[in-house]
Protein backbone atom coordinates (compact mmCIF):
# COMPACT_ATOMS: atom_id res chain seq x y z
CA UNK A 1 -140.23 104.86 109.49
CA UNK A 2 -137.67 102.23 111.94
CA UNK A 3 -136.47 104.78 114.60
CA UNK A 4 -132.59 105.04 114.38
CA UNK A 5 -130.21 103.55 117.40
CA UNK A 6 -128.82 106.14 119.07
CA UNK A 7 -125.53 104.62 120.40
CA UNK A 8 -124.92 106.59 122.75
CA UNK A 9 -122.59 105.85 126.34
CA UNK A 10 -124.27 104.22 129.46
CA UNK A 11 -123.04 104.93 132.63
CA UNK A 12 -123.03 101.85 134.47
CA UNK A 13 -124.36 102.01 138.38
CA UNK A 14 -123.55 100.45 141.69
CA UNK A 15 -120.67 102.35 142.88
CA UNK A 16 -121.06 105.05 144.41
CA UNK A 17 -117.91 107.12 143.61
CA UNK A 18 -117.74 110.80 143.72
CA UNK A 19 -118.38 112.60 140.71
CA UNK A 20 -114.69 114.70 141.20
CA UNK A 21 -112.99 111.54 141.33
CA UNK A 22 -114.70 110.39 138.32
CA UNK A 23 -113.51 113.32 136.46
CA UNK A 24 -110.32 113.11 137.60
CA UNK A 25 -110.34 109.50 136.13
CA UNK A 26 -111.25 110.46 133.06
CA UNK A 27 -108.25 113.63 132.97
CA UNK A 28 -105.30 110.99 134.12
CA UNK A 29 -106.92 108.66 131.38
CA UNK A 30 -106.32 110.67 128.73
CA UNK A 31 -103.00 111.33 129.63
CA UNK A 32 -102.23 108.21 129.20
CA UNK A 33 -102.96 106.99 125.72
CA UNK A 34 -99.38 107.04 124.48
CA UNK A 35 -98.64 104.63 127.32
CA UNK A 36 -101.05 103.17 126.10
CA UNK A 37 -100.76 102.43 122.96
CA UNK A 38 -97.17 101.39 123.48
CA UNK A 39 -98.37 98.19 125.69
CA UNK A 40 -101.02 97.55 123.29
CA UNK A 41 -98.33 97.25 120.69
CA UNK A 42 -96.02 95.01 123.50
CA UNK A 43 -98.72 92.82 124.49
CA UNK A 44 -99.25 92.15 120.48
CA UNK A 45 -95.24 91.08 119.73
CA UNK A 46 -95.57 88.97 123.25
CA UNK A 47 -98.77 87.44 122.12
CA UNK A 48 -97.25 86.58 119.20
CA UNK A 49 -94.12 84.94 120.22
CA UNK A 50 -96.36 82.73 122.94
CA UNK A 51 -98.89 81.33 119.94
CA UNK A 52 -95.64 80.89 118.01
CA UNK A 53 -93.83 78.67 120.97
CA UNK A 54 -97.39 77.23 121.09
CA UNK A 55 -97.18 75.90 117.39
CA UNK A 56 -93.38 75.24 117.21
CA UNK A 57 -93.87 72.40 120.04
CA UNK A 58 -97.07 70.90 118.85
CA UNK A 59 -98.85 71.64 122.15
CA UNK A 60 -101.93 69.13 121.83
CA UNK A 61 -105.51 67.51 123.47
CA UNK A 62 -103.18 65.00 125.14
CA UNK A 63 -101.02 67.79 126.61
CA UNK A 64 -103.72 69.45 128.64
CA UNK A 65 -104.28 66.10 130.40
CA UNK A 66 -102.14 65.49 133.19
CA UNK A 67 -100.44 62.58 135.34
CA UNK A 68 -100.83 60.69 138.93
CA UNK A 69 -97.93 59.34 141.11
CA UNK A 70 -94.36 59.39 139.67
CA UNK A 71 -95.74 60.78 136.68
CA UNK A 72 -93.28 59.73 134.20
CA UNK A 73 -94.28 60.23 130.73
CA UNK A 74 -95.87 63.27 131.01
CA UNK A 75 -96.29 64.20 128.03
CA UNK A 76 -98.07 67.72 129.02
CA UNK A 77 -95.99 68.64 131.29
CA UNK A 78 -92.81 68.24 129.52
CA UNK A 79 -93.89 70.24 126.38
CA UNK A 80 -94.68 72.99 128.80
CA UNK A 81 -91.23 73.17 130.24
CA UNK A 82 -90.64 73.29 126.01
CA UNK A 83 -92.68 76.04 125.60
CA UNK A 84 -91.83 78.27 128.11
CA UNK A 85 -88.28 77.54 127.31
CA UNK A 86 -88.81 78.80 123.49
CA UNK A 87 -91.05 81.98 125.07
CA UNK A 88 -88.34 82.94 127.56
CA UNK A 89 -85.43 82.52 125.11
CA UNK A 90 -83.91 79.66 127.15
CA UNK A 91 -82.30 76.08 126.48
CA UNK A 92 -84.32 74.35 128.86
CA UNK A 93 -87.64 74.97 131.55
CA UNK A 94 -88.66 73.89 134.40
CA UNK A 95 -92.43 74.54 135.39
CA UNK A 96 -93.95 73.00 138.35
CA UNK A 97 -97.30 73.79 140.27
CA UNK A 98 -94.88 72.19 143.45
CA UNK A 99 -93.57 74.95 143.67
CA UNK A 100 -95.55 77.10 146.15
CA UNK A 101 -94.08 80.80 145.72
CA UNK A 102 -91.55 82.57 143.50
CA UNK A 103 -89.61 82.50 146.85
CA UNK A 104 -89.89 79.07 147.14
CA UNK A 105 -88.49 78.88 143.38
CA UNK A 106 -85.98 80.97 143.74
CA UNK A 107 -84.85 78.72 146.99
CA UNK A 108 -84.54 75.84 144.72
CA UNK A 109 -82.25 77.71 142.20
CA UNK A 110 -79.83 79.43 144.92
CA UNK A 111 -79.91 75.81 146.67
CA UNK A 112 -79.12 73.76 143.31
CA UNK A 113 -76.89 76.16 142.31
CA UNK A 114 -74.69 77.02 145.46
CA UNK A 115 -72.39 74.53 148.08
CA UNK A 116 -70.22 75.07 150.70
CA UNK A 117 -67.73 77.62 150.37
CA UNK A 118 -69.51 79.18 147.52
CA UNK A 119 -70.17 82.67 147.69
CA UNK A 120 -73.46 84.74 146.65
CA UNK A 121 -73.55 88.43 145.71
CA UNK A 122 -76.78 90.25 145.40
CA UNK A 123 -75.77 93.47 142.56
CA UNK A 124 -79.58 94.93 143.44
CA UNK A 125 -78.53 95.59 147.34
CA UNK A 126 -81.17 94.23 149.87
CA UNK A 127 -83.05 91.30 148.52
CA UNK A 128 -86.71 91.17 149.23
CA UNK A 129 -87.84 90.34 152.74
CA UNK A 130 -88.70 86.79 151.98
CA UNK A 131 -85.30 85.61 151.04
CA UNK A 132 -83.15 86.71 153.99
CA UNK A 133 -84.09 84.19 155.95
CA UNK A 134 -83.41 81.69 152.80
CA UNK A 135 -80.00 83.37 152.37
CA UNK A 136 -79.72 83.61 156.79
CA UNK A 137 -79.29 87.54 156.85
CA UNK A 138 -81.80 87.28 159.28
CA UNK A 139 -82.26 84.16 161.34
CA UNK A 140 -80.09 81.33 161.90
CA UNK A 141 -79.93 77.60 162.66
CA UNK A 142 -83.16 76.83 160.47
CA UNK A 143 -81.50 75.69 157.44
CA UNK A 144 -80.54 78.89 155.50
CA UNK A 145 -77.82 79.10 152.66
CA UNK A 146 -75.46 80.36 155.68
CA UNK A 147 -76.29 77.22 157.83
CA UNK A 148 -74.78 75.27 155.01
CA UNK A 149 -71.65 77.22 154.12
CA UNK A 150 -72.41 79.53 151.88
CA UNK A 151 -70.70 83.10 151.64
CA UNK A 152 -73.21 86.45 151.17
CA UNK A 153 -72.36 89.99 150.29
CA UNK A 154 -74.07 92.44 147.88
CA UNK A 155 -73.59 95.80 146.20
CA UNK A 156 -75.34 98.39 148.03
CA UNK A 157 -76.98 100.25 145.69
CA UNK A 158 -76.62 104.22 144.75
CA UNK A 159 -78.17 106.95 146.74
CA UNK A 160 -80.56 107.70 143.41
CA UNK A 161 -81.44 103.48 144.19
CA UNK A 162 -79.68 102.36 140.81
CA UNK A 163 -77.12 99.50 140.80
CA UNK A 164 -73.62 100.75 141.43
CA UNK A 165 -71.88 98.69 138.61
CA UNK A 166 -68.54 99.95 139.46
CA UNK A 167 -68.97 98.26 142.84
CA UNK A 168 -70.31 94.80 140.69
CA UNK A 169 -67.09 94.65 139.33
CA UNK A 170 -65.23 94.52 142.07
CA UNK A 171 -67.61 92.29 144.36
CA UNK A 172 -67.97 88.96 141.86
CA UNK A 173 -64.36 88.36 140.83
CA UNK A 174 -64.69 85.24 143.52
CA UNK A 175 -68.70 84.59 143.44
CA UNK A 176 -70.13 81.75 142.07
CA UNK A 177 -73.88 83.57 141.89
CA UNK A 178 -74.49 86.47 141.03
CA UNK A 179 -78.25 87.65 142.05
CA UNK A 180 -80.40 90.55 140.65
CA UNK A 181 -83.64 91.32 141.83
CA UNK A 182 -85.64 93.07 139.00
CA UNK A 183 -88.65 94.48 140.52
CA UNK A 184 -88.54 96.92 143.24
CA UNK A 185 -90.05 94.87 146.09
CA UNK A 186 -90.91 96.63 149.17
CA UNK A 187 -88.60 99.40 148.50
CA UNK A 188 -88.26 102.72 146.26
CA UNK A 189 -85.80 101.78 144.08
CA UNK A 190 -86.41 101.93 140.32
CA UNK A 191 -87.44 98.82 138.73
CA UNK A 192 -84.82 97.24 136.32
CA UNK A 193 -85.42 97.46 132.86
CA UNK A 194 -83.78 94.98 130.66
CA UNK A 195 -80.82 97.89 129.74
CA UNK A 196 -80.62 98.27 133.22
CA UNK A 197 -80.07 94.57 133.90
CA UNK A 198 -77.90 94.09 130.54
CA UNK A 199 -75.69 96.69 131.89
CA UNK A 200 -74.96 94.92 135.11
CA UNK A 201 -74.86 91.16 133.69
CA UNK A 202 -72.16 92.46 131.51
CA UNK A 203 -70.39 93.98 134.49
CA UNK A 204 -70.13 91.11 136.24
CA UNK A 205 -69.64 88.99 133.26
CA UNK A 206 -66.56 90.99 132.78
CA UNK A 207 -65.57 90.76 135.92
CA UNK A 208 -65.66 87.00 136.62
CA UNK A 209 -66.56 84.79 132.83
CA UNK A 210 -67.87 82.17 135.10
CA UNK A 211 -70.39 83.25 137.43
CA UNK A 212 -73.86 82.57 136.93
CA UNK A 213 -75.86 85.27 137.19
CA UNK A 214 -79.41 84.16 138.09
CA UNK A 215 -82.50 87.10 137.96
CA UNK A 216 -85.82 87.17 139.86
CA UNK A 217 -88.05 87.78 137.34
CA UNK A 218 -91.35 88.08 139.38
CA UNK A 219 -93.56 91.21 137.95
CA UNK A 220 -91.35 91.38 135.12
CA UNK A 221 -92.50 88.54 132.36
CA UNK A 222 -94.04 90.13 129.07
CA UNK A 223 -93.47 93.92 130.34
CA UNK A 224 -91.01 94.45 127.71
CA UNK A 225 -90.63 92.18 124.06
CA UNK A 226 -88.07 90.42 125.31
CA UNK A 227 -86.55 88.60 129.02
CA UNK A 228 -83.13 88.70 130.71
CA UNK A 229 -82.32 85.80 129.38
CA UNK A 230 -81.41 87.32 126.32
CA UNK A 231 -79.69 90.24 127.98
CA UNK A 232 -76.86 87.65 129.11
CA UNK A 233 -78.34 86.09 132.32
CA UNK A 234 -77.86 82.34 132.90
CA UNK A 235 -81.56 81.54 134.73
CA UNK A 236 -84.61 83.30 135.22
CA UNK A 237 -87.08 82.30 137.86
CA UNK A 238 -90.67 83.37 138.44
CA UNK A 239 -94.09 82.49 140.13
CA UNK A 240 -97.19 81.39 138.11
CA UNK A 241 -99.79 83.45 140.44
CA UNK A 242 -97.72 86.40 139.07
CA UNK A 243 -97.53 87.70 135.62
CA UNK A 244 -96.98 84.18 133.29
CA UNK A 245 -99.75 82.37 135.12
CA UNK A 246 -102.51 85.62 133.94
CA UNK A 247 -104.70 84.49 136.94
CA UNK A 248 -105.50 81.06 135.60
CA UNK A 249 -103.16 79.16 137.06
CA UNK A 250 -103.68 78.48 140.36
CA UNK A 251 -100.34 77.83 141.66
CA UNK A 252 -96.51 77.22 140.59
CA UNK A 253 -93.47 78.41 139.73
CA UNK A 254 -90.77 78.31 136.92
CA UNK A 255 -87.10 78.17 136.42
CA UNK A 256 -85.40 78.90 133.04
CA UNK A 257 -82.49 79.60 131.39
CA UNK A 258 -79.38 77.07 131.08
CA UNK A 259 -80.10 73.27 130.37
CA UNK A 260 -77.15 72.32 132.88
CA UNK A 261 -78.06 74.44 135.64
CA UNK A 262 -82.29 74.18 135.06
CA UNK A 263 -81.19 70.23 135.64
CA UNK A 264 -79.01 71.15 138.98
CA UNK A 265 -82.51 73.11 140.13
CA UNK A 266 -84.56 70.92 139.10
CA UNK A 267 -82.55 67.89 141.18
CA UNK A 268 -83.03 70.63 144.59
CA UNK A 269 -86.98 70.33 143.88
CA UNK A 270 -86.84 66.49 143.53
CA UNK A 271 -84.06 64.38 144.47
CA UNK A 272 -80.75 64.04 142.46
CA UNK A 273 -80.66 61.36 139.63
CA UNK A 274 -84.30 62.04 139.09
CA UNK A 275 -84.71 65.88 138.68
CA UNK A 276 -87.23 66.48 135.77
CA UNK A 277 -88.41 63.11 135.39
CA UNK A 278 -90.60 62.33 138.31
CA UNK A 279 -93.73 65.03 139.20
CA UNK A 280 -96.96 64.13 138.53
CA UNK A 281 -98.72 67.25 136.94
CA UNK A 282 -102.36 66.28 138.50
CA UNK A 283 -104.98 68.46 136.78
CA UNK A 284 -103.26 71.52 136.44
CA UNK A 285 -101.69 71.12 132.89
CA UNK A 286 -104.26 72.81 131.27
CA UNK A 287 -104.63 75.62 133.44
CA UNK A 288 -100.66 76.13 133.35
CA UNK A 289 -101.09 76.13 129.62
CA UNK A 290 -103.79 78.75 129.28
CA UNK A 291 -102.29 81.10 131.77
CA UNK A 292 -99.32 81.51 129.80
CA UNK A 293 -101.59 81.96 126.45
CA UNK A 294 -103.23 84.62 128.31
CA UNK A 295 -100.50 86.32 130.14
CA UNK A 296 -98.97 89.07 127.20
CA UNK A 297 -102.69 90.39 127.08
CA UNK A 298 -103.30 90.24 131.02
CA UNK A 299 -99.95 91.63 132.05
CA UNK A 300 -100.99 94.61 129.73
CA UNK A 301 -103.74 95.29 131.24
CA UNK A 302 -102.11 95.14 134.32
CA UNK A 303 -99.46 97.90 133.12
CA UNK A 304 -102.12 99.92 131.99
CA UNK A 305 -103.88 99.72 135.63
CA UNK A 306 -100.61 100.65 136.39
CA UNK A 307 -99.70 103.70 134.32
CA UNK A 308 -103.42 104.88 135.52
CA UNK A 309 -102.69 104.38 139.20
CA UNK A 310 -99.47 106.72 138.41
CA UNK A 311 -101.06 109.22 136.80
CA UNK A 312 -104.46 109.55 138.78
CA UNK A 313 -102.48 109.59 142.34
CA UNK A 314 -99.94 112.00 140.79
CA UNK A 315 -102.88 114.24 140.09
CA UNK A 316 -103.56 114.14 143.84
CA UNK A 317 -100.36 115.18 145.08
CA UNK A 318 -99.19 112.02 145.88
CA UNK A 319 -95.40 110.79 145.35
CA UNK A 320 -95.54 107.94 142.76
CA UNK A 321 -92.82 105.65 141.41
CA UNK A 322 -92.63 105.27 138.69
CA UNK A 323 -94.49 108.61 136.97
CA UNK A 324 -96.45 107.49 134.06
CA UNK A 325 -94.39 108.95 131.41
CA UNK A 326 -91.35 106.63 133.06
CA UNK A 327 -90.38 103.73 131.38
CA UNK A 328 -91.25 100.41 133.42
CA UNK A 329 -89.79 96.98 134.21
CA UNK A 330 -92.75 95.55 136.16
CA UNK A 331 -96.34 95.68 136.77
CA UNK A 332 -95.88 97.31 140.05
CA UNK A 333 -96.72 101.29 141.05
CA UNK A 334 -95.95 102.50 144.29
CA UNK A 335 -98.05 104.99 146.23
CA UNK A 336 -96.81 107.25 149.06
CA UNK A 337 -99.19 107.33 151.50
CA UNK A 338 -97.73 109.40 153.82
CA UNK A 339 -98.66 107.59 156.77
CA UNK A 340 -100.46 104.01 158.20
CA UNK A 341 -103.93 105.66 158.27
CA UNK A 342 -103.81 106.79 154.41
CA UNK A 343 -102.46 103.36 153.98
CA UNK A 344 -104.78 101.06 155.63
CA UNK A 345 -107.89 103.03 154.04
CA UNK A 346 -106.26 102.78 150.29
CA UNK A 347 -105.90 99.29 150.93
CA UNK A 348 -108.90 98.37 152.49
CA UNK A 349 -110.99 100.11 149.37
CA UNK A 350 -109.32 98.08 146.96
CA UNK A 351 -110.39 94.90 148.76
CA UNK A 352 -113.69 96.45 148.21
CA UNK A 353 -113.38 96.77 144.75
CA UNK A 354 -112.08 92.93 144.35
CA UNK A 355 -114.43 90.59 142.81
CA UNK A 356 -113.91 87.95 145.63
CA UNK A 357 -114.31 88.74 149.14
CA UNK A 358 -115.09 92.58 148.77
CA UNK A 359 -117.22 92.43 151.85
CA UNK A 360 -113.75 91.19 153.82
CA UNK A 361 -111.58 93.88 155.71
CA UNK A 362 -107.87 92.95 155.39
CA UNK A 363 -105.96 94.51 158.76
CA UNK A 364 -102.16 93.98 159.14
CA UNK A 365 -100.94 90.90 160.07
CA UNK A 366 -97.22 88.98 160.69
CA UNK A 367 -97.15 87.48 157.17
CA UNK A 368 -94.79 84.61 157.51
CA UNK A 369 -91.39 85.54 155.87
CA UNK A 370 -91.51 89.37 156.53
CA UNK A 371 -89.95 91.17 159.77
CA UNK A 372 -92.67 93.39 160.04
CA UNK A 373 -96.61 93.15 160.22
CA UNK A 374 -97.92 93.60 156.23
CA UNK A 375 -101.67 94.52 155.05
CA UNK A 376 -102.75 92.75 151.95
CA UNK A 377 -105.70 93.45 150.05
CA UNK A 378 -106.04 90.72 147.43
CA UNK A 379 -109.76 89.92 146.52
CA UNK A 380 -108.53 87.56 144.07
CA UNK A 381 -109.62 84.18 142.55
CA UNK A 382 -106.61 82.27 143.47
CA UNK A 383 -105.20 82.93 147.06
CA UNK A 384 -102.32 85.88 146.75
CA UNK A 385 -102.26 86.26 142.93
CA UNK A 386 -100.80 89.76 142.68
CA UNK A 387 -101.38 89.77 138.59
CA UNK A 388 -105.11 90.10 139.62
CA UNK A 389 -105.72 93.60 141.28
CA UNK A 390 -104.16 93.77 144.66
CA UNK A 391 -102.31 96.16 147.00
CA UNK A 392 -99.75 95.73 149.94
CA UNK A 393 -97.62 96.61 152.04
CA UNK A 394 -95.13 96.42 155.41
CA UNK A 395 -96.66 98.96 157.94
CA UNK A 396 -93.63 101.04 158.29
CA UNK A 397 -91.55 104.22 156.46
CA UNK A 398 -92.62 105.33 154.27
CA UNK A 399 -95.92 103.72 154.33
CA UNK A 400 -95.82 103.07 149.93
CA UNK A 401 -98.78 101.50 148.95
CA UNK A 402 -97.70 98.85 146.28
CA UNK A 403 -100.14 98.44 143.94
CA UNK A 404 -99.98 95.65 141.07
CA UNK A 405 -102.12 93.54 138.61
CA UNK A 406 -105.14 94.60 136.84
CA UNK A 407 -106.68 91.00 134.91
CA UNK A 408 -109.00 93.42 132.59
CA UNK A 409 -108.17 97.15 132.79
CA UNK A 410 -111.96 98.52 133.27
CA UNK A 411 -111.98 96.54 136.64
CA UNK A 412 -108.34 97.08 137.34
CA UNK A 413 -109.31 101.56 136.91
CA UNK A 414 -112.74 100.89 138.87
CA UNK A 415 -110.87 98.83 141.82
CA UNK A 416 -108.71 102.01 142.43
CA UNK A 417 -111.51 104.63 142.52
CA UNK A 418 -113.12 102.47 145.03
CA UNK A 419 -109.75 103.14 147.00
CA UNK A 420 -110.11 106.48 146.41
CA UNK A 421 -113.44 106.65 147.64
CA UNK A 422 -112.56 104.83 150.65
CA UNK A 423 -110.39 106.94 151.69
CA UNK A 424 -112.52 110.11 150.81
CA UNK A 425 -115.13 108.78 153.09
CA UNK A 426 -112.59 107.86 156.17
CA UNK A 427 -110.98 111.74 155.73
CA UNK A 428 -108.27 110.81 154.13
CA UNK A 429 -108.16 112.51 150.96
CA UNK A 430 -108.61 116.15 149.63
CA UNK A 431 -111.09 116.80 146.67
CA UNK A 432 -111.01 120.00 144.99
């Protein structure tokens, strides 16, 4: 008689993690299955609409090649600025691996967009570290939006960290840009769903028909089953090592939303009477490409390292935001550490669960662009992609660990009980 196969679970070795964490893991997982389930079912209607945009532009071979020099003609390119204009609900696209960051992208936009004697109001209160030096909040004489004219003030936001949208009203009636920053950043604040943001585009929308209000999208793309764009914003702009690039591509940056104003962007990245035209797309069509056809699936497994991260510190006794029964507008989860040491030893353990350079200590360091010295723990196959597992943060109050990407989820869960581990070994952590 054959013997029967057993199937029975295997407990894969090599990391040494301490069997209370493990079973810890296992509680917070099971609280989260209806999160679950609900990005399963959001990463299916995203996946869908992407195959869809796919199809409806004839993506082909001849796209995924790409162009030398001027590059005119490209044929690849130019579909892709199609399809990610179809995905994201815009007229037009513009997606470039020029464009190093989704800081540098969002330059390009405020720069195309604004002249002298415009005026820019941020509705999310303090923009992210990166742009006050583009905007000259901090800094001077280098070039900023203030160096050239332009006119800054923002909405401070409520004591609770949401927008004040009586304050909106008032503060655009003579803006020409109106900026919201959807994800958190390196602050508390709540992330903005797409309520959240409709809520304040029609605000300001009310306030002043005109302005254009312009969203950073970064962390946000395929979170929820549909983008700001059709919540009544004018552009969306983004980074292609975050959420629509799913770790494949290896660099870039997109702007979407109005054909008019994508054109005005795009003539800031080039040179005006060229614009989209010229920009040879080198070899990285293809990659491009299959980021985005991976991106619904990889951004939810990203939310579900997420929700995990939420529930398994909350178990711990540590302040999370948001909780995992919260509803989310990013990929992002931050972690109070409570002070530098509990910081540097989360952070440092997920750099030792990374698949790339886990051996590699990451120590704080001035990080060009921030005012204070930031730890980064990104073991990641493209340089700073923070849709692959990584955690950061400026050394200061009050010392939030934020934690983002996840490519699958089993590596995403295993990369934070390393961290956990970590900082059970260095004495920084309570088991019971």
């Amino acid at each position: 008689m054959a013997e029967i196969f057993d199937p029975k679970p295997v407990e894969i070795k090599g990391f040494e993690i301490d069997e209370r964490i493990i079973k810890l893991a296992d509680k917070a997982e099971e609280s989260c299955s209806a999160a679950f389930a609900e990005i399963d079912k959001n990463a299916r209607i995203n996946g869908e609409r992407v195959l869809r945009a796919f199809i409806n532009n004839k993506v082909s071979a001849e796209c995924m090649n790409g162009t030398t020099g001027y590059g005119y003609g490209d044929k690849g390119r130019d579909t892709l600025d199609a399809v990610y204009a179809e995905v994201f609900g815009a007229e037009d696209a513009l997606v470039r691996h020029t464009f190093v960051s989704g800081t540098h992208a969002l330059t390009c936009a405020l720069f195309g967009l604004l002249r002298k004697g415009d005026k820019l109001v941020s509705l999310t209160g303090d923009p992210y570290d990166t742009l006050e030096e583009v905007i000259g909040i901090r800094g001077s004489g280098n070039g900023s939006l203030a160096d050239f004219g332009v006119e800054y003030d923002q909405v401070d936001l409520l004591p609770d960290g949401k927008p004040n949208v009586a304050d909106v009203f008032k503060k655009v009636k003579d803006a020409k840009v109106a900026y919201i920053q959807r994800s958190r950043g390196y602050s508390l604040r709540p992330t903005l769903t797409l309520t959240g943001i409709a809520e304040i585009v029609k605000a300001a929308k009310g306030a002043n028909p005109d302005i254009v209000v312009l969203v950073d999208n970064c962390y946000g793309e395929f979170v929820e089953t549909k983008e700001p764009l059709q919540c009544g914003a004018d552009l969306i702009v983004g980074s292609l090592i975050k959420n629509p690039g799913a770790g494949i591509a290896e660099t870039g940056g997109y702007i979407a939303g109005s054909k008019k104003l994508v054109e005005q962007c795009a003539y800031r990245l080039t040179c005006v009477g060229m614009g989209k035209e010229v920009g040879c797309s080198l070899n990285q069509n293809k990659l491009m490409y299959q980021g985005l056809y991976f991106a619904p699936e990889v951004v939810g497994n990203a939310l579900k390292t997420a929700v995990f991260t939420s529930e398994i510190m909350s178990l711990l006794h540590f302040e999370v935001y948001p909780k995992r029964e919260e509803k989310r507008g990013d990929i992002i989860t931050a972690v109070l550490m409570k002070n530098a040491e509990n910081l540097i030893a989360f952070c440092q353990g997920v750099q030792k669960g990374s698949p790339v350079d886990s051996f590699v200590t990451p120590e704080p360091w001035d990080m060009p662009g921030y005012d204070s010295k930031v730890i980064m723990a990104a073991g990641c196959f493209n340089m700073g992609s923070s849709i692959e597992l990584s955690a950061d943060a400026p050394l200061r109050e009050p010392f939030a660990a934020f934690v983002q990407g996840g490519l699958t989820y089993p590596t995403g869960r295993m990369g934070i009980l390393v961290a956990l581990q970590e900082m059970f070994d260095r004495h920084c952590l309570k088991l019971f």
